[in-house]
N, C-alpha and C. Protein backbone atom coordinates (compact mmCIF):
# COMPACT_ATOMS: atom_id res chain seq x y z
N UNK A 1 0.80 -1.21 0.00
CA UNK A 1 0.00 0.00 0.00
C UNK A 1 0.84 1.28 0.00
N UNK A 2 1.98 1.49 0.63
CA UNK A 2 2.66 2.41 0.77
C UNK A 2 3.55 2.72 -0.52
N UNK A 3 4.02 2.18 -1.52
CA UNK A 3 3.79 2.15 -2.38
C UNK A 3 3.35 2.96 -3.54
N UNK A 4 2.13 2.24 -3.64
CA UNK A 4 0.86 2.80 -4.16
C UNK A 4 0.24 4.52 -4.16
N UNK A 5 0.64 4.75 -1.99
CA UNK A 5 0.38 5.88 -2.34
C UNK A 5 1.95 6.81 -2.43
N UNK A 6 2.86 6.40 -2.95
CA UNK A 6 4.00 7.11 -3.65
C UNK A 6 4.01 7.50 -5.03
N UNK A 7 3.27 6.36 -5.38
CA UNK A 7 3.19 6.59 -7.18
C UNK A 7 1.44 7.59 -6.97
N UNK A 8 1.14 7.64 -6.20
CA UNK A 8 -0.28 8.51 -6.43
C UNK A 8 0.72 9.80 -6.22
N UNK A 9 1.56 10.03 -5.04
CA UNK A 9 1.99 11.32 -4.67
C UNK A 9 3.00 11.65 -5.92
N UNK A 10 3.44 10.90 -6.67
CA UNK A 10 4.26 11.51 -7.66
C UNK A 10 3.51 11.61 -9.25
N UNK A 11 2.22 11.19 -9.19
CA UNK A 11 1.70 11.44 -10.51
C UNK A 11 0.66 12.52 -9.94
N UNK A 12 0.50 12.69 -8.39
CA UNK A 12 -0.26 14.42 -8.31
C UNK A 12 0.76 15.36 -8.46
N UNK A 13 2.07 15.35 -8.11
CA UNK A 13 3.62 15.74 -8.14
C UNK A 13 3.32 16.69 -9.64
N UNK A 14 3.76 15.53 -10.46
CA UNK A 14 3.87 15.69 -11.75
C UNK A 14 2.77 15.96 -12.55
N UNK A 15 1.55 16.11 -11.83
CA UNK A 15 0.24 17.03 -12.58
C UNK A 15 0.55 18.43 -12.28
N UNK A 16 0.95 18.65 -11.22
CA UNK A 16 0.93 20.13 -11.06
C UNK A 16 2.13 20.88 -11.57
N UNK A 17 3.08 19.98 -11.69
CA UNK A 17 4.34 20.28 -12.14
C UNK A 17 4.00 20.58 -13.90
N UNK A 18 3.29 20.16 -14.47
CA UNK A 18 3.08 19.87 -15.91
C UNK A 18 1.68 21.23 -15.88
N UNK A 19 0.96 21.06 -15.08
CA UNK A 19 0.33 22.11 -15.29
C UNK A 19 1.41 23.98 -14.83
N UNK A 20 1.59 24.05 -14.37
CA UNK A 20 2.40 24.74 -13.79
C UNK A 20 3.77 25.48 -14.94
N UNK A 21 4.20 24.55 -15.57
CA UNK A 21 5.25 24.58 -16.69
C UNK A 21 4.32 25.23 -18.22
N UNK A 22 3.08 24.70 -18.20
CA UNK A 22 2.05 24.80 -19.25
C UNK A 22 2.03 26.05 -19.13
N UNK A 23 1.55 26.68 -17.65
CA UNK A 23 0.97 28.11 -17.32
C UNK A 23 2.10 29.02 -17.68
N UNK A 24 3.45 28.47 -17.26
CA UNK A 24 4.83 29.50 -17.29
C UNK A 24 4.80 29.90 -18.45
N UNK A 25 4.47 28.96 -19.34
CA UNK A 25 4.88 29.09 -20.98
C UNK A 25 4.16 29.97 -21.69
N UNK A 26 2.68 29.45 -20.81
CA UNK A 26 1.44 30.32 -22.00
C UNK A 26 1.97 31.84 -21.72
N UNK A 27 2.26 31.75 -19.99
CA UNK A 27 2.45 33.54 -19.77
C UNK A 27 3.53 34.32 -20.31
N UNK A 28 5.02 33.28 -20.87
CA UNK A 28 6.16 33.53 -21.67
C UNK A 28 5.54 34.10 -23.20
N UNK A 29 5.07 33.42 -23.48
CA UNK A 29 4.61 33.85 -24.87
C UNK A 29 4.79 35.32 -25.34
N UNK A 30 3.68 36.01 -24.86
CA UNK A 30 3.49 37.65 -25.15
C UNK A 30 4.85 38.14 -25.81
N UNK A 31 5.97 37.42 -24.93
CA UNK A 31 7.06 38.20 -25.27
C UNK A 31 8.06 37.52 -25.71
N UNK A 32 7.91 36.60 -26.36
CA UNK A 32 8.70 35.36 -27.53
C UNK A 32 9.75 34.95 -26.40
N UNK A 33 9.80 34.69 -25.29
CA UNK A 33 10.87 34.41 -24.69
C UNK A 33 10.65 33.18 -23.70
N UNK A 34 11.95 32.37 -24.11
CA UNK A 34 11.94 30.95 -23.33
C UNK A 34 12.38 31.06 -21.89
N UNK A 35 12.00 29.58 -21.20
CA UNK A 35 11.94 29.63 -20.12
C UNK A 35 13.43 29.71 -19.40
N UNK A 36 14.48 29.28 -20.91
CA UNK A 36 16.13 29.20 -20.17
C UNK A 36 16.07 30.39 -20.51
N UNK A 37 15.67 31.34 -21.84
CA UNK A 37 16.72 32.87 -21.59
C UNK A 37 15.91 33.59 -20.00
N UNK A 38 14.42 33.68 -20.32
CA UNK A 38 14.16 33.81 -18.48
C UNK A 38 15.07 33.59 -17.32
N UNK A 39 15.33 32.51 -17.45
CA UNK A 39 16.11 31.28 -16.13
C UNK A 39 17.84 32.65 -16.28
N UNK A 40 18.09 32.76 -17.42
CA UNK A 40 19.36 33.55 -17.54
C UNK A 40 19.22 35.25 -17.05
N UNK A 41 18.02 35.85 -17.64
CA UNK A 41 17.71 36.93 -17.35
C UNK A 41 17.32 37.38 -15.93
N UNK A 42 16.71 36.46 -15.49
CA UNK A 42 16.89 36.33 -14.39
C UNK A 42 17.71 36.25 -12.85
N UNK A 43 18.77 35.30 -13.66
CA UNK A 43 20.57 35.68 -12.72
C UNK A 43 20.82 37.17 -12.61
N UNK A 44 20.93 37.23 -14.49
CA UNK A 44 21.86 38.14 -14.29
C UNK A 44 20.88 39.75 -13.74
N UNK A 45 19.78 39.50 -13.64
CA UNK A 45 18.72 40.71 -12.89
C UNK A 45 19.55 40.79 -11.49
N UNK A 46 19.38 39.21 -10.68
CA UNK A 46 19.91 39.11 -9.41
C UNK A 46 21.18 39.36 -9.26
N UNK A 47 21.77 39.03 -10.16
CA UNK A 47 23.36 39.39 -9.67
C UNK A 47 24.23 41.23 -10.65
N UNK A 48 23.53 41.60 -10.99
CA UNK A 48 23.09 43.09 -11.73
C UNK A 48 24.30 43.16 -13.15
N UNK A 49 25.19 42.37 -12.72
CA UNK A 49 26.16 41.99 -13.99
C UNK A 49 26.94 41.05 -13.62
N UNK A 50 27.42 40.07 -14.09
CA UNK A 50 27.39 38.32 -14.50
C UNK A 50 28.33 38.27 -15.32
N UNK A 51 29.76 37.28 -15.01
CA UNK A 51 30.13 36.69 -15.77
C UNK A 51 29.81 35.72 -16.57
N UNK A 52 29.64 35.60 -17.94
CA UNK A 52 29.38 34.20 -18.57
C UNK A 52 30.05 32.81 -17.97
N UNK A 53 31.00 32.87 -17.35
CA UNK A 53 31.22 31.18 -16.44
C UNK A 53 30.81 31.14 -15.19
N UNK A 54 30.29 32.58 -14.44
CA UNK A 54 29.72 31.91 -13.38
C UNK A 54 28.17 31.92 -13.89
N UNK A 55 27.45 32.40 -14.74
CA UNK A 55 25.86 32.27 -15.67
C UNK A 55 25.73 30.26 -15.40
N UNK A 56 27.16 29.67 -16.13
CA UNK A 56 26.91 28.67 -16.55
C UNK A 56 27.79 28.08 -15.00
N UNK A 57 27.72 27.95 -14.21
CA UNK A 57 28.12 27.32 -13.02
C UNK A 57 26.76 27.46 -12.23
N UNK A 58 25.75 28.81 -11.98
CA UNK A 58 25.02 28.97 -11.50
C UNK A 58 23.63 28.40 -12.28
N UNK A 59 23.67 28.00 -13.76
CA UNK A 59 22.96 27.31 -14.14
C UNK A 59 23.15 25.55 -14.19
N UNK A 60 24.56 25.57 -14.11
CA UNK A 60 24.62 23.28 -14.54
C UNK A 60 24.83 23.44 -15.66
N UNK A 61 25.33 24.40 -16.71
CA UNK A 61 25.41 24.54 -17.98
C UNK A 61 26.47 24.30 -18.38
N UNK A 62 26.76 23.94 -19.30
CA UNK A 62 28.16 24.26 -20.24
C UNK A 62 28.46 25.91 -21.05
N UNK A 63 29.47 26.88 -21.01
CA UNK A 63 29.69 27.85 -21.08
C UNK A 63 29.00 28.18 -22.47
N UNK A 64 29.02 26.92 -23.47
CA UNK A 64 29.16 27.47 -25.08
C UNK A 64 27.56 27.29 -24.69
N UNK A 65 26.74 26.84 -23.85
CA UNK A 65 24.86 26.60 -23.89
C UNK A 65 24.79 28.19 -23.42
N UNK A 66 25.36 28.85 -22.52
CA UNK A 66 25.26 30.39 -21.72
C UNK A 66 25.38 31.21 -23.03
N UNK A 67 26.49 31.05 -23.63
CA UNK A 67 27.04 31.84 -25.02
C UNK A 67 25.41 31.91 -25.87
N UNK A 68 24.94 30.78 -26.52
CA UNK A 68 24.21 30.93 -27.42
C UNK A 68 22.79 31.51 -26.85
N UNK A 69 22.42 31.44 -25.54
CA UNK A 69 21.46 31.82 -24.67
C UNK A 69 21.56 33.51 -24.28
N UNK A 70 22.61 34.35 -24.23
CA UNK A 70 23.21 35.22 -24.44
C UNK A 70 23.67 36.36 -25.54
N UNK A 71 23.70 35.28 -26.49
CA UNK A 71 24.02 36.33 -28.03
C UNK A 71 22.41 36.41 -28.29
N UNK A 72 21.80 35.47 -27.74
CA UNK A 72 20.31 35.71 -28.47
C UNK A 72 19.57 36.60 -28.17
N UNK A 73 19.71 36.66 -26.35
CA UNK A 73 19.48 37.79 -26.16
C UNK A 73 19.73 39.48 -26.40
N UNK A 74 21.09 39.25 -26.41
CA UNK A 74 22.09 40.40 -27.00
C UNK A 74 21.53 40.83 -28.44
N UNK A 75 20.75 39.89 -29.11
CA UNK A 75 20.71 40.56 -30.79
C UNK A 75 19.35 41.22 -30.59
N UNK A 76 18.16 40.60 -29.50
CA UNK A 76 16.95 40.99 -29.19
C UNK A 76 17.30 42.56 -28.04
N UNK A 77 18.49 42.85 -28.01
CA UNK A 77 18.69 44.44 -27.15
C UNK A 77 18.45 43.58 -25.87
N UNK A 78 17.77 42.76 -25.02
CA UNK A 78 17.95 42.55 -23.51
C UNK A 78 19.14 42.48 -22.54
N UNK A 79 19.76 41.93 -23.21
CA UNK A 79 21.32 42.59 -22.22
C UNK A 79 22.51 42.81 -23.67
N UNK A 80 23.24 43.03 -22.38
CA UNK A 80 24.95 43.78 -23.43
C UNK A 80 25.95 43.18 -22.96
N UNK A 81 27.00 43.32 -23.00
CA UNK A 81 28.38 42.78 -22.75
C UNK A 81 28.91 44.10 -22.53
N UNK A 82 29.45 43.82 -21.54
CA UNK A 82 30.90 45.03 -21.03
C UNK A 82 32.39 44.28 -20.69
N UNK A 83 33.02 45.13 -20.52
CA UNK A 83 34.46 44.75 -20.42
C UNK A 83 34.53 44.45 -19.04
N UNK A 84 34.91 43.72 -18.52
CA UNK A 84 35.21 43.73 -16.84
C UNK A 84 36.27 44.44 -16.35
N UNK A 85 35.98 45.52 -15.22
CA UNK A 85 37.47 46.14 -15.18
C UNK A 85 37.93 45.45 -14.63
N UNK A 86 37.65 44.45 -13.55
CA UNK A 86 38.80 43.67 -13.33
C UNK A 86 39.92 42.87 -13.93
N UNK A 87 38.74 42.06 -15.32
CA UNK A 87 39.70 41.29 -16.42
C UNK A 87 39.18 42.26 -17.45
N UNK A 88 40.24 42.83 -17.92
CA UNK A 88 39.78 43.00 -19.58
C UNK A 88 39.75 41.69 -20.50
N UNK A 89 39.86 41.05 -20.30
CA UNK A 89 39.83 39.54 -20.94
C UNK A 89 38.89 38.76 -21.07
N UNK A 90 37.82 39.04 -19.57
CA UNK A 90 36.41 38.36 -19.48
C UNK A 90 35.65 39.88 -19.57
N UNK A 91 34.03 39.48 -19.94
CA UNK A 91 33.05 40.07 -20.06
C UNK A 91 31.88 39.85 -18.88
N UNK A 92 31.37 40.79 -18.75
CA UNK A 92 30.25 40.98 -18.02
C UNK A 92 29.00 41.44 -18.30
N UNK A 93 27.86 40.53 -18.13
CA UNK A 93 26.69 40.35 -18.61
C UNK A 93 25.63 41.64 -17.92
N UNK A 94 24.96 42.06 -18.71
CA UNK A 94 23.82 42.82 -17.73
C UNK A 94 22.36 43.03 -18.10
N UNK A 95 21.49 43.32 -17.98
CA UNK A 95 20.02 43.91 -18.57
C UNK A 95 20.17 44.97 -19.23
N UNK A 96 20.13 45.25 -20.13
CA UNK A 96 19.38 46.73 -20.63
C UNK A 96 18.33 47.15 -20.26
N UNK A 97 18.13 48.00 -20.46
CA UNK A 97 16.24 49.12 -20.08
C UNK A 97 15.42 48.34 -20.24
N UNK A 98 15.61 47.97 -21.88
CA UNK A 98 14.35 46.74 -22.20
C UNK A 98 14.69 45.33 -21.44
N UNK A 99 15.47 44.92 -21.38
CA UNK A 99 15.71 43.39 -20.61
C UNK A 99 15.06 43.25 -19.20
N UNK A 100 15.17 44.53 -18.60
CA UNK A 100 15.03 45.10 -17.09
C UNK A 100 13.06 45.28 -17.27
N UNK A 101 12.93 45.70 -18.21
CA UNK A 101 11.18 45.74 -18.08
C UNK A 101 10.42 44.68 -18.21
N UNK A 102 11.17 44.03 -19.49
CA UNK A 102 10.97 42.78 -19.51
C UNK A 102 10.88 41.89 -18.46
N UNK A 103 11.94 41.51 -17.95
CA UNK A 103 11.71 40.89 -16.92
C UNK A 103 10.98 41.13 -16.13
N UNK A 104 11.06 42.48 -15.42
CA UNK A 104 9.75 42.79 -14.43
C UNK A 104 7.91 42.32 -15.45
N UNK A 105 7.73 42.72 -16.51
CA UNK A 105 6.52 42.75 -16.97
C UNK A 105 6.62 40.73 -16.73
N UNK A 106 7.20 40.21 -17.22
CA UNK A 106 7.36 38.98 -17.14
C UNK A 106 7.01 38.28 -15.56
N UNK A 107 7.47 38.78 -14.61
CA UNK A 107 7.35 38.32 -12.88
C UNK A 107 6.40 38.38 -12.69
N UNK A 108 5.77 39.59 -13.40
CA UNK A 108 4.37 40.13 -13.24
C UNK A 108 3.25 39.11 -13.84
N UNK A 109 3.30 38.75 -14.73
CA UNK A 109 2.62 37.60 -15.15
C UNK A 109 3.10 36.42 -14.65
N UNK A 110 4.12 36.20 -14.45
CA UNK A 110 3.90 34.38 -13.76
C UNK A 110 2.92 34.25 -12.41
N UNK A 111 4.20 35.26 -11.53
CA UNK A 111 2.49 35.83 -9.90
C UNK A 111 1.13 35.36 -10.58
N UNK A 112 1.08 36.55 -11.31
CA UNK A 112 -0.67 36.31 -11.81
C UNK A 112 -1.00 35.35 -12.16
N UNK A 113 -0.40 34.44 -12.86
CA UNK A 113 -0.63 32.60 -13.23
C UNK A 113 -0.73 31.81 -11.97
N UNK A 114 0.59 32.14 -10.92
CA UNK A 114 0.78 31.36 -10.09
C UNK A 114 -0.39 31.62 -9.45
N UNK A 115 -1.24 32.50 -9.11
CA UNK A 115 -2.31 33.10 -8.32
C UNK A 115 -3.35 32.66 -8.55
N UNK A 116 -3.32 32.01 -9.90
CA UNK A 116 -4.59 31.39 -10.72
C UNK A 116 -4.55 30.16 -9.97
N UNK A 117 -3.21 29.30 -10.21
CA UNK A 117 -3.17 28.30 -9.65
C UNK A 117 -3.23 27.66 -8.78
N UNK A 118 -2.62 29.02 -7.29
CA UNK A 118 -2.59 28.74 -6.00
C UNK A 118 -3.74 29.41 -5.63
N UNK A 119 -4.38 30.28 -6.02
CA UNK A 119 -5.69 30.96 -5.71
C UNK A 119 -6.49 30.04 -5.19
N UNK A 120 -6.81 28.97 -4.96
CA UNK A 120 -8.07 28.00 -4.46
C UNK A 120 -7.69 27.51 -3.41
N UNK A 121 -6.30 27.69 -2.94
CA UNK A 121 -5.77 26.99 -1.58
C UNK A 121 -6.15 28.12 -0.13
N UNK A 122 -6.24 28.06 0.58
CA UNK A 122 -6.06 28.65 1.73
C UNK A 122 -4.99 29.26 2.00
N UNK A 123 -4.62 30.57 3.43
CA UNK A 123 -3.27 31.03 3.32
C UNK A 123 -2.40 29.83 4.07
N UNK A 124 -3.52 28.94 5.26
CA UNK A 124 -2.79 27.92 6.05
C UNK A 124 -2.48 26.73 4.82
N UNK A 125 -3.19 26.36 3.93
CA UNK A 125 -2.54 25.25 3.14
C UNK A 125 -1.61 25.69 2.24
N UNK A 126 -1.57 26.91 1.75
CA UNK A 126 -0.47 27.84 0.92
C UNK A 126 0.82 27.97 1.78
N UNK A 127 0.83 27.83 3.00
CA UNK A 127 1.71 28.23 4.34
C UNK A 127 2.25 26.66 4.06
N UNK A 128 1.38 25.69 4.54
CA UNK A 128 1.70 23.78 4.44
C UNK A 128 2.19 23.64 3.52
N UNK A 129 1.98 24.32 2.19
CA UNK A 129 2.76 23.68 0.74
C UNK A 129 3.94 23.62 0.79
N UNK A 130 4.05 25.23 0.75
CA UNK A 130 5.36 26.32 1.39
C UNK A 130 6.55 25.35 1.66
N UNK A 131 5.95 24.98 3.34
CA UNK A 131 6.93 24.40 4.25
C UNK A 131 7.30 22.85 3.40
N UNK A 132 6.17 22.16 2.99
CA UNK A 132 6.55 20.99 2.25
C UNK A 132 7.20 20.81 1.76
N UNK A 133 7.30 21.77 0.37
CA UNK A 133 8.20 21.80 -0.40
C UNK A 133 9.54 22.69 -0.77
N UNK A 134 9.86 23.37 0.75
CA UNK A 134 10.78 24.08 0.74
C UNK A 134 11.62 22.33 1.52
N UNK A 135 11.25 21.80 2.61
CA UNK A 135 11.59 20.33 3.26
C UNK A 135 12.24 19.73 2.00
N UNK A 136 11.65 19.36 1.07
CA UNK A 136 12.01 18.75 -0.16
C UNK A 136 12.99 18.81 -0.84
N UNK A 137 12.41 19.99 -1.05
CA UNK A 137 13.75 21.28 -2.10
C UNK A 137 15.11 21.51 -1.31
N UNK A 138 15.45 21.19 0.12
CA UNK A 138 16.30 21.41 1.45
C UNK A 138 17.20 20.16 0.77
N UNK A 139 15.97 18.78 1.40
CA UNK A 139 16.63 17.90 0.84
C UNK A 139 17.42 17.39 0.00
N UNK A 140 16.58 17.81 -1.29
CA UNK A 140 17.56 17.61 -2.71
C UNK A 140 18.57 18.22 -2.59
N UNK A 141 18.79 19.58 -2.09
CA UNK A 141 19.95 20.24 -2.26
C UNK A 141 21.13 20.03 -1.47
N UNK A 142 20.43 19.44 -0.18
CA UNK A 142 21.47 18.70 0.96
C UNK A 142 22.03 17.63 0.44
N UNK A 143 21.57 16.87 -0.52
CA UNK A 143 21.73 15.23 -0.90
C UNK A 143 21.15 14.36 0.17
N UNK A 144 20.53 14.80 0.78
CA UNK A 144 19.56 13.90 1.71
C UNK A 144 18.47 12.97 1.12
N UNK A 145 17.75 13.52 0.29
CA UNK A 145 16.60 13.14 -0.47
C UNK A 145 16.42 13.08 -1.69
């Protein structure tokens, strides 16, 4: 029986996970942009300018996957390349005006998806998820679980 209800908890897992990925995408759309240059635009929002090898250390990437994820953006105006004063040798990644709105208009719509989605829960079962799957997410990252 125990079991049984593992494969129930990982095919409700993976409904919401699949719905959830569906919602990210539909809300990506508007603005032709995938969920890795997001995942990138995103760093380099948080970290305000980014080397391309730590992009791809902080993603699990290989440098030349950051590169092509990067020029693409770069030809669409969302970020630029600068010289690093530390290395003139390496470059440093950043947002432009448009990359920077973008992204915000972008946060702005996933919330609003996510709100769709989590909207039917309570703040105490929204609070229980929370803790669940932050436990989880602890785990994986500990190598515990």
């Amino acid at each position: 029986m125990p079991e049984e209800q593992d494969e129930s908890l990982n095919a409700l897992f993976g409904a919401v996970a699949r719905r959830l990925r569906h919602s990210s995408i539909k809300a990506l759309a508007p603005w032709q942009v995938t969920p890795s240059q997001l995942r990138v635009m995103s760093l380099i929002d948080m970290h305000e300018a980014i080397r391309p090898s730590e992009l791809a250390d902080h993603l699990h990437i290989s440098p030349r996957s950051v590169t092509e994820v990067v020029d693409s953006l770069e030809q669409r105006g969302l970020v630029r390349r600068d010289s690093d004063p530390d290395d003139r040798r390496a470059s440093l990644i950043s947002l432009t005006g448009e990359g920077a709105a973008l992204s915000d208009a972008v946060r702005a719509a996933r919330a609003a998806e996510a709100e769709t989605v989590f909207g039917r829960l309570s703040a105490r079962d929204r609070a229980g998820l929370r803790r669940i799957l932050r436990k989880l997410a602890d785990s994986h990252e500990d190598g515990t679980g």
